[in-house]
Protein backbone atom coordinates (compact mmCIF):
# COMPACT_ATOMS: atom_id res chain seq x y z
CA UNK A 1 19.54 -39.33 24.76
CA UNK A 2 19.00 -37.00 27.67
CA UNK A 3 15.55 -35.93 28.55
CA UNK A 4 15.97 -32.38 26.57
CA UNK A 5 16.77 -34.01 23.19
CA UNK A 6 13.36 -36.72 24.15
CA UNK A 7 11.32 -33.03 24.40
CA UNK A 8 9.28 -32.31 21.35
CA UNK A 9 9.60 -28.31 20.11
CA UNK A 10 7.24 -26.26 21.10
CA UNK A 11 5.23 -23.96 19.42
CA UNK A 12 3.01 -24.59 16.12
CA UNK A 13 5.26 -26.56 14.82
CA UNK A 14 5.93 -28.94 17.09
CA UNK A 15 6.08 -32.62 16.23
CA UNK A 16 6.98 -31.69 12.86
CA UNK A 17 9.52 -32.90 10.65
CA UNK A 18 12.32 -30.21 9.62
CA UNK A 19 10.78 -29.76 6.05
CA UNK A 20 7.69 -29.35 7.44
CA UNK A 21 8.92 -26.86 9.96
CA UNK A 22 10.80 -24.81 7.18
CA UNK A 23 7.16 -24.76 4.81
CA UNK A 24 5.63 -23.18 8.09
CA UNK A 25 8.21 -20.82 8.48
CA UNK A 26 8.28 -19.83 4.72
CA UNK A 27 4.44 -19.14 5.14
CA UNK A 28 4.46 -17.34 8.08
CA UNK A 29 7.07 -15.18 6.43
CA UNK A 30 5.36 -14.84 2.97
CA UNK A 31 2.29 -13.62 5.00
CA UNK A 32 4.08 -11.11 6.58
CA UNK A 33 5.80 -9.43 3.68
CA UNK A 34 2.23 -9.45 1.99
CA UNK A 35 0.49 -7.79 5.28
CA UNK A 36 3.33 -4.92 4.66
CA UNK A 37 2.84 -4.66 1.17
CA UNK A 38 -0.60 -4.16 2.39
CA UNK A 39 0.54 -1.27 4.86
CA UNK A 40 2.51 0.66 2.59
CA UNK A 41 -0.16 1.48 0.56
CA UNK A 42 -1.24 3.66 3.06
CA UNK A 43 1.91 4.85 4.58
CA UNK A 44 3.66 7.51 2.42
CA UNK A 45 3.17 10.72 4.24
CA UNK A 46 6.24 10.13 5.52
CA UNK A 47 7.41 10.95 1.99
CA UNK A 48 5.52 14.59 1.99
CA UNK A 49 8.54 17.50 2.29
CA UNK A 50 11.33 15.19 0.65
CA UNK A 51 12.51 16.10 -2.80
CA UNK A 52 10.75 14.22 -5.23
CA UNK A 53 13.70 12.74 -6.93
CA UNK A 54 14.86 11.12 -3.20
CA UNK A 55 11.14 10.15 -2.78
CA UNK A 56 10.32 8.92 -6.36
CA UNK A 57 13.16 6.38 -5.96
CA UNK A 58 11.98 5.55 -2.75
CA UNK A 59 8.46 4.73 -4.14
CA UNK A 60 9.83 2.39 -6.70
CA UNK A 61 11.73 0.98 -3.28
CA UNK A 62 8.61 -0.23 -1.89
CA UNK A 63 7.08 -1.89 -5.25
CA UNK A 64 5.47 0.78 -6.90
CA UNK A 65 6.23 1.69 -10.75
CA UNK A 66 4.87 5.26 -12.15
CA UNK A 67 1.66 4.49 -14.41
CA UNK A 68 0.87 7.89 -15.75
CA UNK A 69 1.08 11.84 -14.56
CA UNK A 70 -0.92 14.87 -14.96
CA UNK A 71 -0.04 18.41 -14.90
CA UNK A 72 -2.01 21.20 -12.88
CA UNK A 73 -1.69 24.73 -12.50
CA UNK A 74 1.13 24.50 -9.45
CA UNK A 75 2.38 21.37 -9.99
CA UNK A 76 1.68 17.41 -11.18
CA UNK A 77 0.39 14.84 -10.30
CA UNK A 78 1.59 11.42 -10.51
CA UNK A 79 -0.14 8.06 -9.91
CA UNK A 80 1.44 4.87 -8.97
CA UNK A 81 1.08 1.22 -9.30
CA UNK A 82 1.91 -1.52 -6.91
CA UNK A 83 0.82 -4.86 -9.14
CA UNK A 84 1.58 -7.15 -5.93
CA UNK A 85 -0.90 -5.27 -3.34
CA UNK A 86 -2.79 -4.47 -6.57
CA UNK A 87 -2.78 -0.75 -4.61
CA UNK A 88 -2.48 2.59 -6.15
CA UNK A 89 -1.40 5.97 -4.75
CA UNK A 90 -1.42 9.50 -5.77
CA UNK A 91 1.64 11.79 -5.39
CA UNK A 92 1.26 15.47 -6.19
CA UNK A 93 4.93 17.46 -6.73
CA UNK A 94 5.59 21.71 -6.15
CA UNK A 95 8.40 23.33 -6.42
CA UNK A 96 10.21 20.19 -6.61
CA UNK A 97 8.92 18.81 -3.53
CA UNK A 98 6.49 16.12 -2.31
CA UNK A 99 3.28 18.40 -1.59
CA UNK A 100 0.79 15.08 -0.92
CA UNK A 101 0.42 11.58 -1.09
CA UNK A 102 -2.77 9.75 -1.13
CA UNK A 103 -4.10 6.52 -1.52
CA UNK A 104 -6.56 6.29 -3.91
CA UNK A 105 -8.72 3.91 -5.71
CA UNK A 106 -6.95 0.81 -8.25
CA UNK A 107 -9.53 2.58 -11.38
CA UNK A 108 -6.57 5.46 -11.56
CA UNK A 109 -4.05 3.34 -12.26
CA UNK A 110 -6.32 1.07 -14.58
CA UNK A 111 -7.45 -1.83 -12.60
CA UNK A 112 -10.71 -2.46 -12.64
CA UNK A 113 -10.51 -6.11 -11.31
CA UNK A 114 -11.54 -8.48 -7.94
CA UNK A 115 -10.95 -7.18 -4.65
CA UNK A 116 -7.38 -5.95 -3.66
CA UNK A 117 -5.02 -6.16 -0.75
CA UNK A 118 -5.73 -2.10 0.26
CA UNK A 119 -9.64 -1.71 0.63
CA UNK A 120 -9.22 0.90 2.69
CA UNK A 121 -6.54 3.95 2.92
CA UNK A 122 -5.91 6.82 4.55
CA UNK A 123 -8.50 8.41 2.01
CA UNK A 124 -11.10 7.39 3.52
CA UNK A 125 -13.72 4.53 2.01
CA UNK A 126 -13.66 0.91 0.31
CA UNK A 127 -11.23 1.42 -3.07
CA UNK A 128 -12.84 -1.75 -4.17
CA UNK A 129 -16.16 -0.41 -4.34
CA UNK A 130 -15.13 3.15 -5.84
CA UNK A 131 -13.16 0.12 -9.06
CA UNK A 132 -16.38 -1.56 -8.89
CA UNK A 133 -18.84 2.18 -9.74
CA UNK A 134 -15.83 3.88 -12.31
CA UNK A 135 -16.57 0.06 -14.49
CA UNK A 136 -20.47 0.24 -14.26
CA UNK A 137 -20.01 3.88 -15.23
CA UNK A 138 -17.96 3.54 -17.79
CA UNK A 139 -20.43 0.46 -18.88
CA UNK A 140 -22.52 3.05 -18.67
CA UNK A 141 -21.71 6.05 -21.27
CA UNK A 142 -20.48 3.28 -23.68
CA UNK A 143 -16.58 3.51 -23.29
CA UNK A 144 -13.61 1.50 -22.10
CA UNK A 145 -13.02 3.00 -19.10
CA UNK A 146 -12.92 6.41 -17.63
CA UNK A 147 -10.38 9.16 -18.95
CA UNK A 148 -10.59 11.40 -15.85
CA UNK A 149 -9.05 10.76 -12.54
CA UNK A 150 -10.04 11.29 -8.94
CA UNK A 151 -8.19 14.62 -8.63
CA UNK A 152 -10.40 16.38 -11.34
CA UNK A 153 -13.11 15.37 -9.27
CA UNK A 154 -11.42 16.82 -6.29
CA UNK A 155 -11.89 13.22 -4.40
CA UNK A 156 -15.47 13.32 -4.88
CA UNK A 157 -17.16 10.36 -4.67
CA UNK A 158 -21.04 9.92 -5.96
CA UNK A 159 -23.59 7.40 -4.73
CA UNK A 160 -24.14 5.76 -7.94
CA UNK A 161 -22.25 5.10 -11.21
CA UNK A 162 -25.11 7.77 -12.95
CA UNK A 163 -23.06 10.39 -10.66
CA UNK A 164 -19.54 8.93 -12.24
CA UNK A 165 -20.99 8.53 -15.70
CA UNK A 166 -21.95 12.10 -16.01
CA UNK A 167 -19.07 14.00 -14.81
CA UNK A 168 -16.97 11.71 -17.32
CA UNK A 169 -19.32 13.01 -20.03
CA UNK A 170 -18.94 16.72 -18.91
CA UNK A 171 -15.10 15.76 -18.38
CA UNK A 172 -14.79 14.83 -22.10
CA UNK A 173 -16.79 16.96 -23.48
CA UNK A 174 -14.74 20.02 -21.61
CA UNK A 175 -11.41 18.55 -22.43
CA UNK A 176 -12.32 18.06 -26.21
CA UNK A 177 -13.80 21.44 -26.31
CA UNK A 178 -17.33 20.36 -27.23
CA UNK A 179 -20.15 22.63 -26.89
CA UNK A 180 -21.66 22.18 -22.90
CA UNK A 181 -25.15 20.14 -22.77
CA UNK A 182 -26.37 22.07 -19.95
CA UNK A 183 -29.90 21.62 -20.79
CA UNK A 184 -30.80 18.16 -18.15
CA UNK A 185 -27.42 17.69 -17.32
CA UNK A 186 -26.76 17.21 -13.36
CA UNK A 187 -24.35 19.32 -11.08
CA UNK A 188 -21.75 16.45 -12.00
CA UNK A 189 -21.67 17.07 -15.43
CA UNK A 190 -21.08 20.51 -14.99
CA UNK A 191 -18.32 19.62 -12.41
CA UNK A 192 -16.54 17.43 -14.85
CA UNK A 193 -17.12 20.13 -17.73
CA UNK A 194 -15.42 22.81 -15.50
CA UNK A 195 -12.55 19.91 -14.75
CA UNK A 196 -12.03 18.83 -18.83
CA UNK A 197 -11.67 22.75 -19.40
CA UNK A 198 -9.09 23.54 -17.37
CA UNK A 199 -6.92 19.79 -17.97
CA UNK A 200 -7.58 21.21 -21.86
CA UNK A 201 -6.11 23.93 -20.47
CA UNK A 202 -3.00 22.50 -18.52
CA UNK A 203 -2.33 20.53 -21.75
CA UNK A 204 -2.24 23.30 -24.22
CA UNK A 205 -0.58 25.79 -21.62
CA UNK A 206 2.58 24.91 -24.15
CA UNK A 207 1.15 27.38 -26.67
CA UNK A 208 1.03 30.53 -24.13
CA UNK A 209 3.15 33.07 -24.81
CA UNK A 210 3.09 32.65 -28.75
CA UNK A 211 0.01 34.10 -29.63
CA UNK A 212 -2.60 32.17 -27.61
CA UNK A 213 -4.85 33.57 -25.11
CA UNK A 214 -5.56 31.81 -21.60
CA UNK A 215 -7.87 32.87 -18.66
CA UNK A 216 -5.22 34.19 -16.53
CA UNK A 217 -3.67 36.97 -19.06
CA UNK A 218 -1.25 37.12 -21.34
CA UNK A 219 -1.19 37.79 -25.36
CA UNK A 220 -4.47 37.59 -26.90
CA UNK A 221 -5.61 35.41 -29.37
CA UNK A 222 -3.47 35.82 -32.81
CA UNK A 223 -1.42 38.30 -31.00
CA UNK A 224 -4.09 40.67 -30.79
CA UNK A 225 -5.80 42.75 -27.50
CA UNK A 226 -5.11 41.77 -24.42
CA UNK A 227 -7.87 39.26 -23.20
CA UNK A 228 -10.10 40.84 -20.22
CA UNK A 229 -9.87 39.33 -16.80
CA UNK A 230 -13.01 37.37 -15.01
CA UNK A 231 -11.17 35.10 -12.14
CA UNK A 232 -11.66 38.16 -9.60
CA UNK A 233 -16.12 38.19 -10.34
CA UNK A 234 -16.22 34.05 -9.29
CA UNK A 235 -17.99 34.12 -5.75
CA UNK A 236 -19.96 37.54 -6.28
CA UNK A 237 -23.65 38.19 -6.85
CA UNK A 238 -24.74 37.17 -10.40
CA UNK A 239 -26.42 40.26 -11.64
CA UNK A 240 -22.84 42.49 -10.19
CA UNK A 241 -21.23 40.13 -12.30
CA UNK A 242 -22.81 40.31 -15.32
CA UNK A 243 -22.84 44.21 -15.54
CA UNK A 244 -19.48 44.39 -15.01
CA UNK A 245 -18.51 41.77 -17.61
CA UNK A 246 -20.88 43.91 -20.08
CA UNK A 247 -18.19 46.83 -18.81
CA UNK A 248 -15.18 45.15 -19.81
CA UNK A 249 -16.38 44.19 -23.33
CA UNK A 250 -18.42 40.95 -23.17
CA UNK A 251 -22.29 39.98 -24.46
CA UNK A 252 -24.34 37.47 -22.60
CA UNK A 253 -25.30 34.78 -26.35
CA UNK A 254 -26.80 31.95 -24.56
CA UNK A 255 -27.54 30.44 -21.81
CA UNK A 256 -28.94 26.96 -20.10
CA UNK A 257 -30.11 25.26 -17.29
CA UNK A 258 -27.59 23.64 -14.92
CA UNK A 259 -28.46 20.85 -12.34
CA UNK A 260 -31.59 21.09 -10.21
CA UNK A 261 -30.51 25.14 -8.70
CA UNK A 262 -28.19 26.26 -11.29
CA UNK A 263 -28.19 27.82 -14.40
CA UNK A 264 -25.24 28.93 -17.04
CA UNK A 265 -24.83 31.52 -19.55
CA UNK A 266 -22.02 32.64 -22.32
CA UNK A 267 -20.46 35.19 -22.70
CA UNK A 268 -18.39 36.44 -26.08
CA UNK A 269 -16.09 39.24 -26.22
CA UNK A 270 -15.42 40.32 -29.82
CA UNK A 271 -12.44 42.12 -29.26
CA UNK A 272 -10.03 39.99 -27.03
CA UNK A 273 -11.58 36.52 -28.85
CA UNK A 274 -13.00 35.67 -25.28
CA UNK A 275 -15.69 33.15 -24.88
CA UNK A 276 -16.93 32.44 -21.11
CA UNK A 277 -18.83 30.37 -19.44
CA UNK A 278 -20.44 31.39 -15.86
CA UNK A 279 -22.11 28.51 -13.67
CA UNK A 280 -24.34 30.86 -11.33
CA UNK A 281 -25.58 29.10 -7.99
CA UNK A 282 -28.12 30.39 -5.82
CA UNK A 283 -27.75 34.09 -7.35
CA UNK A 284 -23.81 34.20 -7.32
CA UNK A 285 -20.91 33.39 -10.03
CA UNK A 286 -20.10 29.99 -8.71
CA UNK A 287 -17.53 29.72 -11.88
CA UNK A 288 -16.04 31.23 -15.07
CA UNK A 289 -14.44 29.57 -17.69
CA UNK A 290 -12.53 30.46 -20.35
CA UNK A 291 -14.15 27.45 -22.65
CA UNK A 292 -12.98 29.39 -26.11
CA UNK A 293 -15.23 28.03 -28.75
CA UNK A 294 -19.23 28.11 -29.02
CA UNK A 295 -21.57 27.75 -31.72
CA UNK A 296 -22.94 32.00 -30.40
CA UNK A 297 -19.14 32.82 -29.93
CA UNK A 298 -18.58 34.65 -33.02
């Protein structure tokens, strides 16, 4: 036996039998395919600009299955779920063509359990934590678990689960066309009402074109007048707005408190079938809504 063959091997597994070396090895490897699991969840800009088909099947590549996907005015949305890394991103898809990617919290994709492998993303914040407030919230209102996701929100995130409870409730009640419970609401229950309207609207936007009316034009309701725009009055001071919605056929039949500086108001035109709601902030039209029925909207 020379002295080489005498030498033990180095490294951390010296002086270990080869079974023993091979269990190292295994683990070392194991860890390293979870640490890139890890990484990925955070790494698919690279994906932004590629046809979606190419960079769907790429997704799936890297572990991820589609869980659900929402339509907006310009496109969809599409979340997806990584059960291994326990991650979840967000794609969003124009024209055929990956717009955005973004990692976002595990709640989206429906897990709302223990800590995960991607705490943090390229988002911004602990994942983890935003699970941890959409459960209390949801704990919170009474219900399973939350219905909207963080792109009706816009990405927002609030302080406490009171701030996620009530823009579910405004999300809800907008989407199921409820009346709007301005009256002691807060500014994130009127940010969720305003999101619920317009998903109602991205899910019904089948019915356009045969007899339906919708806030951007088209046939009015039953086939009738032409509904009256409103888009172009959002951003412009209140009392402008309201005398030139009075011009183009509308009455002012309620209105509410909304949040701690805002306040709302509805507006029903009898001859297109319009009912709106404006959100004024700080003297200007911070938003109008087509929201179609009211209990004064008729």
């Amino acid at each position: 036996m020379t002295d080489q063959d005498e030498m033990p091997a180095a490294g951390p597994a010296a002086g270990l039998r080869p079974v023993a070396r091979q269990l190292v090895a295994g683990l070392a490897v194991a860890a390293l395919l979870l640490s890139s699991v890890s990484a990925l969840a955070s790494t698919f800009t690279d994906l932004e600009g590629v046809r979606a088909s190419a960079a769907e099947n790429t997704i799936m590549q890297r572990g991820y299955h589609a869980h659900h996907s929402s339509p907006a005015s310009n496109g969809r949305y599409t979340y997806w779920w990584n059960n291994l890394s326990k991650s979840c991103i967000r794609t969003f898809t124009s024209d055929g063509v990956i717009a955005a990617t973004k990692t976002v919290s595990g709640a989206d994709c429906g897990w709302y359990g223990g800590a995960t492998n991607n705490s943090s993303s390229n988002s911004g914040g602990n994942k983890d934590a935003a699970a941890a407030a959409a459960v209390a919230a949801a704990a919170l209102i009474g219900v399973a678990a939350l219905s909207h996701k963080s792109h009706h929100r816009e990405d927002q995130e609030y302080q406490e689960p009171q701030g996620y409870g009530d823009f579910e409730m405004g999300y809800r009640d907008g989407l199921y066309n409820h009346s709007f419970e301005g009256r002691g609401r807060s500014d994130a229950y009127s940010q969720g009402y305003r999101a619920g309207v317009q998903e109602r609207d991205q899910q019904s936007s089948y019915r356009r074109g045969n007899g339906y009316a919708d806030s951007s034009g088209g046939r009015g309701y039953g086939g009738g007048a032409q509904p009256a725009q409103f888009n172009d009055l959002v951003g412009a001071r209140a009392g402008g707005v309201e005398t030139e919605l009075q011009s183009r056929g509308f009455r002012n039949v309620d209105g509410f408190e909304s949040g701690r500086t805002g306040k709302g108001t509805i507006w029903w035109n009898g001859r297109t079938r319009q009912c709106l709601q404006m959100i004024t902030v700080d003297g200007r039209a911070d938003s109008i809504e087509d929201i179609q029925t009211h209990q004064y909207c008729r």
